[in-house]
Protein backbone atom coordinates (compact mmCIF):
# COMPACT_ATOMS: atom_id res chain seq x y z
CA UNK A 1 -18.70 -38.25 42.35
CA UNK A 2 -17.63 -35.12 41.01
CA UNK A 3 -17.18 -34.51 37.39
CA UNK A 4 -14.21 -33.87 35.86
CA UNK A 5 -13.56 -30.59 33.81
CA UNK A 6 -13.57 -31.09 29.98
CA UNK A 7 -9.94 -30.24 28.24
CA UNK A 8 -9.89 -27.37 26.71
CA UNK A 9 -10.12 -27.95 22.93
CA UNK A 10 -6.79 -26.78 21.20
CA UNK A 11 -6.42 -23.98 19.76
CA UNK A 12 -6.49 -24.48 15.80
CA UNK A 13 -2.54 -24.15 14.16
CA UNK A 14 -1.62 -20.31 13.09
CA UNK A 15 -0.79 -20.14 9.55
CA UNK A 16 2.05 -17.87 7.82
CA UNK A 17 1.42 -16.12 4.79
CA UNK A 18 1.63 -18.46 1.55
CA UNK A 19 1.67 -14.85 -0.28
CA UNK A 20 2.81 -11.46 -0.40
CA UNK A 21 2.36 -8.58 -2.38
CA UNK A 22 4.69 -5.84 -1.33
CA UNK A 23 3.82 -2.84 -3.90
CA UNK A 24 4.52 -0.16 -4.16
CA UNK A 25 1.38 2.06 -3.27
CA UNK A 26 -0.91 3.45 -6.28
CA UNK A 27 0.80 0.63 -8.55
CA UNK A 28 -2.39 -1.93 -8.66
CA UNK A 29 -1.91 -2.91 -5.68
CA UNK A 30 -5.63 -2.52 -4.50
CA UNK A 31 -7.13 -3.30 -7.61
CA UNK A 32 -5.45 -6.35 -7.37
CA UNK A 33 -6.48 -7.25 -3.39
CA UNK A 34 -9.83 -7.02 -4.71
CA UNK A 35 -9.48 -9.57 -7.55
CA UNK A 36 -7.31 -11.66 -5.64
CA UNK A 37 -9.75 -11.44 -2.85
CA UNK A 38 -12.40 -12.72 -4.96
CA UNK A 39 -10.97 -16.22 -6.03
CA UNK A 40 -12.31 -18.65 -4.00
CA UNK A 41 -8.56 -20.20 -3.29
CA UNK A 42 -7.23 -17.34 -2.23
CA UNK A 43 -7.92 -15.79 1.96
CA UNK A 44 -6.90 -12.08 2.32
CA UNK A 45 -8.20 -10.03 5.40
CA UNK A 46 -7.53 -6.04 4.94
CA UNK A 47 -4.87 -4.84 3.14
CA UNK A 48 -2.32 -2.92 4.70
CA UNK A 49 -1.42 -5.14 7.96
CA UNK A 50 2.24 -3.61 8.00
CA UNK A 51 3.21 -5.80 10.46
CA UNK A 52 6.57 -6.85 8.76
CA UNK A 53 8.24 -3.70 7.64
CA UNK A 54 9.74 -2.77 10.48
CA UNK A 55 12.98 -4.12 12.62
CA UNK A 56 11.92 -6.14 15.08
CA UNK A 57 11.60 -4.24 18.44
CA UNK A 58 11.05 -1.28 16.96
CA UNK A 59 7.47 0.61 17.22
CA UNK A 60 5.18 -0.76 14.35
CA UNK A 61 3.45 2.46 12.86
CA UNK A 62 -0.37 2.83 12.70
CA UNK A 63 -1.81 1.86 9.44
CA UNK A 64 -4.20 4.07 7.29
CA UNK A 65 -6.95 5.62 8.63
CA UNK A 66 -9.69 3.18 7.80
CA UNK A 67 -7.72 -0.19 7.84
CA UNK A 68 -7.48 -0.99 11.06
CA UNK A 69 -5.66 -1.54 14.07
CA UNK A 70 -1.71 -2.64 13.73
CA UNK A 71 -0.91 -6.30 14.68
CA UNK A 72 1.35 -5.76 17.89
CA UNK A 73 2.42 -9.11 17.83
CA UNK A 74 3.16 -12.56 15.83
CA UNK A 75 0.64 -13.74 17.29
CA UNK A 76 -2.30 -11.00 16.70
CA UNK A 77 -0.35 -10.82 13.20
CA UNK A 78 -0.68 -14.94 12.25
CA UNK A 79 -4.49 -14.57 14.39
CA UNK A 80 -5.57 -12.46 10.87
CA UNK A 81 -5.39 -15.32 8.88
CA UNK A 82 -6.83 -17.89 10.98
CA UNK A 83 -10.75 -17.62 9.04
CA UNK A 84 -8.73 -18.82 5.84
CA UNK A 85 -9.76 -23.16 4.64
CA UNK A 86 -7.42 -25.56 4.85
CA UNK A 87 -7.46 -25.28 1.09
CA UNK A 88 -7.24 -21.89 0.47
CA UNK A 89 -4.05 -19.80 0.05
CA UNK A 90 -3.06 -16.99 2.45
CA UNK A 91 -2.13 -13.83 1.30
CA UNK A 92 -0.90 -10.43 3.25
CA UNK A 93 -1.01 -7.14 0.86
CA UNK A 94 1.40 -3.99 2.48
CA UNK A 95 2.72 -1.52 -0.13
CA UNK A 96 5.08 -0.97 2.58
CA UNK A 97 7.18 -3.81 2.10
CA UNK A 98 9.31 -3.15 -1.18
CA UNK A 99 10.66 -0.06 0.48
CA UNK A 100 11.52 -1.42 3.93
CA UNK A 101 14.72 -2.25 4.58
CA UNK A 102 13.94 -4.95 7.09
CA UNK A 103 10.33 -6.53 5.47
CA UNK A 104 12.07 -9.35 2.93
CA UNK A 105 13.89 -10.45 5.82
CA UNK A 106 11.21 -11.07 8.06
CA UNK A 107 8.98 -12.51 5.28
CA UNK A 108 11.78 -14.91 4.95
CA UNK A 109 12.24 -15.54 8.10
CA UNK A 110 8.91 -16.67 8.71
CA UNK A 111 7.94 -18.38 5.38
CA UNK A 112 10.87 -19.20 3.68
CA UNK A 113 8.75 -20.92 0.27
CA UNK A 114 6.46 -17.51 0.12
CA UNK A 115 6.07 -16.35 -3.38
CA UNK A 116 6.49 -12.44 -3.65
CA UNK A 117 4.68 -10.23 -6.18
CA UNK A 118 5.97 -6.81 -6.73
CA UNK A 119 4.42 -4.06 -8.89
CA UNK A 120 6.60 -1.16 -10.16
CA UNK A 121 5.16 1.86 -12.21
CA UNK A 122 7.08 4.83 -14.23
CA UNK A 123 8.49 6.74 -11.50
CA UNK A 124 7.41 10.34 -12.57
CA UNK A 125 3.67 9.03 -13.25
CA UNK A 126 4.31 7.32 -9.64
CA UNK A 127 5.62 10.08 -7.36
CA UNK A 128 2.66 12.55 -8.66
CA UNK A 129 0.07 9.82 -7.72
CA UNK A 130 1.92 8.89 -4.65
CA UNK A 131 1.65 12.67 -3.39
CA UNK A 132 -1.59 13.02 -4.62
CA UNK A 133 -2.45 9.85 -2.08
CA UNK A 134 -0.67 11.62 1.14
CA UNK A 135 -2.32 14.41 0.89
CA UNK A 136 -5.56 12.90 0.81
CA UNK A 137 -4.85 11.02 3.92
CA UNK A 138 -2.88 13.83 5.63
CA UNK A 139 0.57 12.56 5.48
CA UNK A 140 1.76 15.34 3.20
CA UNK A 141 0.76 18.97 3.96
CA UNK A 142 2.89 20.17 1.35
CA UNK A 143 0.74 20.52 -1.68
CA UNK A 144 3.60 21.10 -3.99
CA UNK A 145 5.42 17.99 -5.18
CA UNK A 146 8.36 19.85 -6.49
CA UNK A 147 8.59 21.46 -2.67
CA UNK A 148 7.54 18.09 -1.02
CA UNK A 149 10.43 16.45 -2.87
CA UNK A 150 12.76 19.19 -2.07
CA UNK A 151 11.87 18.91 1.35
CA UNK A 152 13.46 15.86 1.94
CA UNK A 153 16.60 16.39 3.58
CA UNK A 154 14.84 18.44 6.41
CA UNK A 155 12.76 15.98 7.22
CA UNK A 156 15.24 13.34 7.22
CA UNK A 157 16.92 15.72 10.01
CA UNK A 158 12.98 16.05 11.64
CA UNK A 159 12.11 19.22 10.44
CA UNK A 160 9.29 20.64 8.35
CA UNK A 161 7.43 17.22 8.66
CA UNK A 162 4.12 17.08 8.57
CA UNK A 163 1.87 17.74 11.09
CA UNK A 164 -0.75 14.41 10.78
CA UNK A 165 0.48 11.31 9.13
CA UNK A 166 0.59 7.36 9.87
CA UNK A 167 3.84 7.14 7.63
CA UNK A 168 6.21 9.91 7.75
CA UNK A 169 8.92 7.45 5.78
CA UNK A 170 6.81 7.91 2.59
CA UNK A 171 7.12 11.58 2.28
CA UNK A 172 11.32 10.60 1.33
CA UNK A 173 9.73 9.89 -2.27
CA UNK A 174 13.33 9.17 -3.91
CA UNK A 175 13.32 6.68 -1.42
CA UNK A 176 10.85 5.06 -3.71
CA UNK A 177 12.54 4.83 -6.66
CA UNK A 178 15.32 2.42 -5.66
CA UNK A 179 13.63 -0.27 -7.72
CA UNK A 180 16.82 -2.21 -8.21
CA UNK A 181 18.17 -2.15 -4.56
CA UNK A 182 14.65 -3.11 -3.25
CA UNK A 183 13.98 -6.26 -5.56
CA UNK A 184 17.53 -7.42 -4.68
CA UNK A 185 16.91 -7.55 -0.95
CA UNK A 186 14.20 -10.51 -2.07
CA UNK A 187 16.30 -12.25 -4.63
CA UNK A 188 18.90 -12.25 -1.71
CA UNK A 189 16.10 -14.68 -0.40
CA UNK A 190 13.96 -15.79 -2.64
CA UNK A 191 14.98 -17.87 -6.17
CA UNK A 192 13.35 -16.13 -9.03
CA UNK A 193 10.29 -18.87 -9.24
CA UNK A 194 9.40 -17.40 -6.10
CA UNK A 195 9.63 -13.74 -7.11
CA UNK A 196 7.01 -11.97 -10.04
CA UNK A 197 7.45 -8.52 -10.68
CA UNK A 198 4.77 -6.92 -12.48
CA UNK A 199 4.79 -3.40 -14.20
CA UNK A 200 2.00 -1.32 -14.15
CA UNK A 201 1.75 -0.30 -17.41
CA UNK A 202 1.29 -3.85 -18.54
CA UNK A 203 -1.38 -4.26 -15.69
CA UNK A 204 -3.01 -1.44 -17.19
CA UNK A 205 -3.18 -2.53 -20.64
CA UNK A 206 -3.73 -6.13 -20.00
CA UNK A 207 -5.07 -6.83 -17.36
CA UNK A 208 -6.70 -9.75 -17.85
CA UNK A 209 -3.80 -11.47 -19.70
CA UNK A 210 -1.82 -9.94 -16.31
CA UNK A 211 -4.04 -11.67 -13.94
CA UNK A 212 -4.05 -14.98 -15.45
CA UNK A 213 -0.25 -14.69 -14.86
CA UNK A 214 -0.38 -13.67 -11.65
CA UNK A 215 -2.53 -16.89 -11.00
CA UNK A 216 -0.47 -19.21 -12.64
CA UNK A 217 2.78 -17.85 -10.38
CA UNK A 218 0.14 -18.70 -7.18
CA UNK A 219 -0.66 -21.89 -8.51
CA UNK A 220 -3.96 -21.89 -8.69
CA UNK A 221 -7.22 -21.98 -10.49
CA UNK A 222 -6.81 -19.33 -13.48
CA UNK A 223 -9.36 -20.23 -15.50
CA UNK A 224 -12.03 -19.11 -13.70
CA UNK A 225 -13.91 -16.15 -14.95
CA UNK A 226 -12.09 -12.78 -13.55
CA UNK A 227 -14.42 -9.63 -12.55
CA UNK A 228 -11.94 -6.76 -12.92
CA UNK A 229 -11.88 -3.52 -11.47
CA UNK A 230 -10.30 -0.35 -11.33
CA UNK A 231 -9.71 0.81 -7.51
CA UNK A 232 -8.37 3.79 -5.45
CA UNK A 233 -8.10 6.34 -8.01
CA UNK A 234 -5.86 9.06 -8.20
CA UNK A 235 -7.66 12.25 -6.77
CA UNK A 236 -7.12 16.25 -5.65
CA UNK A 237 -7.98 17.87 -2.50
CA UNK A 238 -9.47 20.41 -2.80
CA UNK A 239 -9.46 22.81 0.49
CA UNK A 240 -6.15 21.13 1.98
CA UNK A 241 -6.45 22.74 5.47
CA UNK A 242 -10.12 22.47 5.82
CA UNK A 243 -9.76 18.86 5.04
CA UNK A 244 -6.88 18.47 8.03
CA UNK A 245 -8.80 19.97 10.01
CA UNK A 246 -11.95 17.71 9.88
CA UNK A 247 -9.61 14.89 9.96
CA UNK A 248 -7.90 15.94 12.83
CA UNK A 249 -11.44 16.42 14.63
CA UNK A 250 -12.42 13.38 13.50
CA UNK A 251 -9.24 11.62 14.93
CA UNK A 252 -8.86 13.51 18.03
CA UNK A 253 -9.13 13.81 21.12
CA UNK A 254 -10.58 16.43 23.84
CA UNK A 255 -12.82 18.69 25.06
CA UNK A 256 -12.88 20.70 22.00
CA UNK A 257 -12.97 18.08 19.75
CA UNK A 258 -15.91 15.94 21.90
CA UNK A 259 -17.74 19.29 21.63
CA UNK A 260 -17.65 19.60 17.61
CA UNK A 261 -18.44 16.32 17.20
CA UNK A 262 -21.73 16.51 19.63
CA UNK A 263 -22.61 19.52 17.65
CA UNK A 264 -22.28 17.92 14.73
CA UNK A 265 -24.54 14.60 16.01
CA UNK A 266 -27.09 16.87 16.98
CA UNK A 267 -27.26 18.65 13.29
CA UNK A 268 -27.24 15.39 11.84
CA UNK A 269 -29.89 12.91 10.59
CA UNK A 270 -30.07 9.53 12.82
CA UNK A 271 -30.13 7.66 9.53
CA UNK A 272 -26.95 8.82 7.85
CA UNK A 273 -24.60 6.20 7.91
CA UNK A 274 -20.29 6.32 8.25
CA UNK A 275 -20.23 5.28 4.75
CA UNK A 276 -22.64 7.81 3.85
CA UNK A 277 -20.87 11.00 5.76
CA UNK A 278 -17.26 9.48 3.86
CA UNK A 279 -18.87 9.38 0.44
CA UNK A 280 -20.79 12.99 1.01
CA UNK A 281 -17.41 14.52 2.38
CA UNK A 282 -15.34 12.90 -0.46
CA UNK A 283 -17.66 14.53 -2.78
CA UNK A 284 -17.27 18.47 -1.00
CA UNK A 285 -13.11 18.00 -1.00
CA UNK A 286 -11.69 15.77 -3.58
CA UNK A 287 -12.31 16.54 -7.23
CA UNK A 288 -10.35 14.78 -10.17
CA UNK A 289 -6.81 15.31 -10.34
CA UNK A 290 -4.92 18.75 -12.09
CA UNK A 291 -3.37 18.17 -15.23
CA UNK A 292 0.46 17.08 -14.21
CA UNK A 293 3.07 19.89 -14.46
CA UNK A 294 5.10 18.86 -17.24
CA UNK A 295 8.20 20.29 -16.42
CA UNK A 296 8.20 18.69 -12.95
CA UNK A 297 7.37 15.47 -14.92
CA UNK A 298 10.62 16.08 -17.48
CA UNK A 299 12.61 17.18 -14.67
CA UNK A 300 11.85 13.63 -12.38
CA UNK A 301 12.38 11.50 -15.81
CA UNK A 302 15.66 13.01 -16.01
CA UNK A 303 16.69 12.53 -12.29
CA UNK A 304 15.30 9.07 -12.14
CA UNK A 305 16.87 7.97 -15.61
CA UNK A 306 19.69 6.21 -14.34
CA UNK A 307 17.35 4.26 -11.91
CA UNK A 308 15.05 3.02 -15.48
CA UNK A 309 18.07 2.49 -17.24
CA UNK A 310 19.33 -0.32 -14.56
CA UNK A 311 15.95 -1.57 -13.96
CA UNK A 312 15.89 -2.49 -17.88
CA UNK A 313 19.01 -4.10 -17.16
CA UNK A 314 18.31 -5.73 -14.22
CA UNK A 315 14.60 -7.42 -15.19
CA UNK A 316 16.46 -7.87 -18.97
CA UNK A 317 13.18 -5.73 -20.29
CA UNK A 318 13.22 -2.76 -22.11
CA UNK A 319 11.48 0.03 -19.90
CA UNK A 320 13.55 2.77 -21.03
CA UNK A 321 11.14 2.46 -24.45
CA UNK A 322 8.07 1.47 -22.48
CA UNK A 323 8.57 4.53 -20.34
CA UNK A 324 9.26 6.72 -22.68
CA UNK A 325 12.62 7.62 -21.27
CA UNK A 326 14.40 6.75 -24.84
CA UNK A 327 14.93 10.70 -25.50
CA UNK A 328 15.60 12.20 -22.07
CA UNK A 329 19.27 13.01 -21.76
């Protein structure tokens, strides 16, 4: 009598996202992935996923160099958060998300009760750290924010854009600043209990008072003791082309580059690790930041006035005070 074949055990249900946090980029946002990722009620996987910021059937971009591969699918996407406990929350953290045009409508879309945290910092103090960020991971070339931002309109029209990057859409940095038009695409869809907006400053200043609300707005456990940190700082690069050009051997592809990197195998010691090669070539090529060119700053306040102004409207909060915008004309 021959046996018959076992059924195939189904597969366990694919979870949404209970949770976003959409940004923007060197706002918190990885600072607070960390902490968040640290509460036992709370599931993450990497930061960055992506996966919802574009239109559907449109190429999904590569993420960061270091996070992983893109989700090319709903399914690969939902498969990230399949580790997370029946009790736990699940989360998905893309600073690319407040400035899509298309990323609140998908989130909707596919969980219609998620709650939605947004942080928003002073633009000026934003842009500089923003650039600061592409250049380190070779989106920006242009080592000049004053020329990056005035280099705009050509790239909108494909030129002068950089020759590496993962996410040639962040080098439109006004693009950034349309705080008002971006947290109305999710009150379109989501009532204000479902929508927290946090500003930066007050993360920075309180942050344990800011956690403890952030908790609350997720619903769970916020009495718990928090370990805070302070993540993905600000930095310079120092030798800008040297630093492409490792990268881009690094990345590559090809005889030449299969050839530098056997060289540099052979020089090495066995024992050195990848973390160990990052940390050493962090330390030859990124120093602490320049002191901020002041006039630039003055000169982005004053553009980006207008956009403050309705923000303190719009949230009913002063930030014109908060970001010291009160005596820019």
């Amino acid at each position: 009598m021959s046996s018959q074949p076992s059924p195939t055990a189904p597969a366990p249900p694919q979870r949404a996202p209970d949770f976003f946090v959409v940004g923007h980029p060197k706002s918190g946002t990885t600072a607070l992935h960390a902490m968040l990722t640290s509460h036992p009620q709370i599931y993450m996987p990497t930061k960055e996923i992506w996966f919802l910021a574009t239109e559907p059937g449109a190429p999904i971009p590569a993420r960061p160099t270091g996070s992983g591969r893109t989700p090319q699918s709903l399914e690969e996407y939902l498969a990230l958060f399949g580790q997370a406990t029946p009790e736990q929350l699940v989360g998905d953290y893309s600073t690319s998300y407040l400035v899509s045009h298309f990323a609140a409508r998908r989130i909707a879309e596919l969980q219609p009760g998620a709650r939605i945290i947004a942080l928003l910092r002073e633009p000026a103090s934003f842009l500089r750290s923003l650039h600061l960020q592409l250049l380190q991971n070779h989106t920006e070339t242009e080592q000049s924010l004053r020329k990056a931002i005035d280099l705009e309109q050509d790239r909108r029209e494909g030129r002068n854009l950089p020759r590496n990057g993962y996410w040639l859409q962040a080098t439109q940095y006004s693009e950034h600043i349309r705080y008002v038009e971006q947290l109305r695409r999710y009150r379109a869809l989501f009532d204000d209990q479902h929508l927290l907006v946090i500003i930066y400053e007050d993360y920075r200043r309180e942050n344990d008072a800011t956690l403890r609300k952030i908790q609350r707005f997720l619903q769970i456990d916020h009495t718990r003791p928090i370990a805070t940190t302070d993540a993905n700082p600000s930095v310079r690069v120092r030798a800008q082309r040297l630093h492409e050009l490792i990268h881009t051997v690094a990345e590559g592809q090809g005889p030449v580059t299969r050839a530098v990197r056997s060289a540099v195998s052979a020089a090495a010691p066995r024992a050195i690790s990848r973390q160990s090669a990052v940390a050493i070539r962090d330390r030859i090529f990124l120093s602490s930041p320049p002191p901020p060119d002041e006039r630039l700053m003055s000169d982005l306040r004053r553009r980006f006035k207008p956009e403050v102004v309705a923000l303190s409207e719009y949230l009913d909060r002063d930030l014109v005070t908060l970001w010291g915008y009160g005596d820019i004309g």
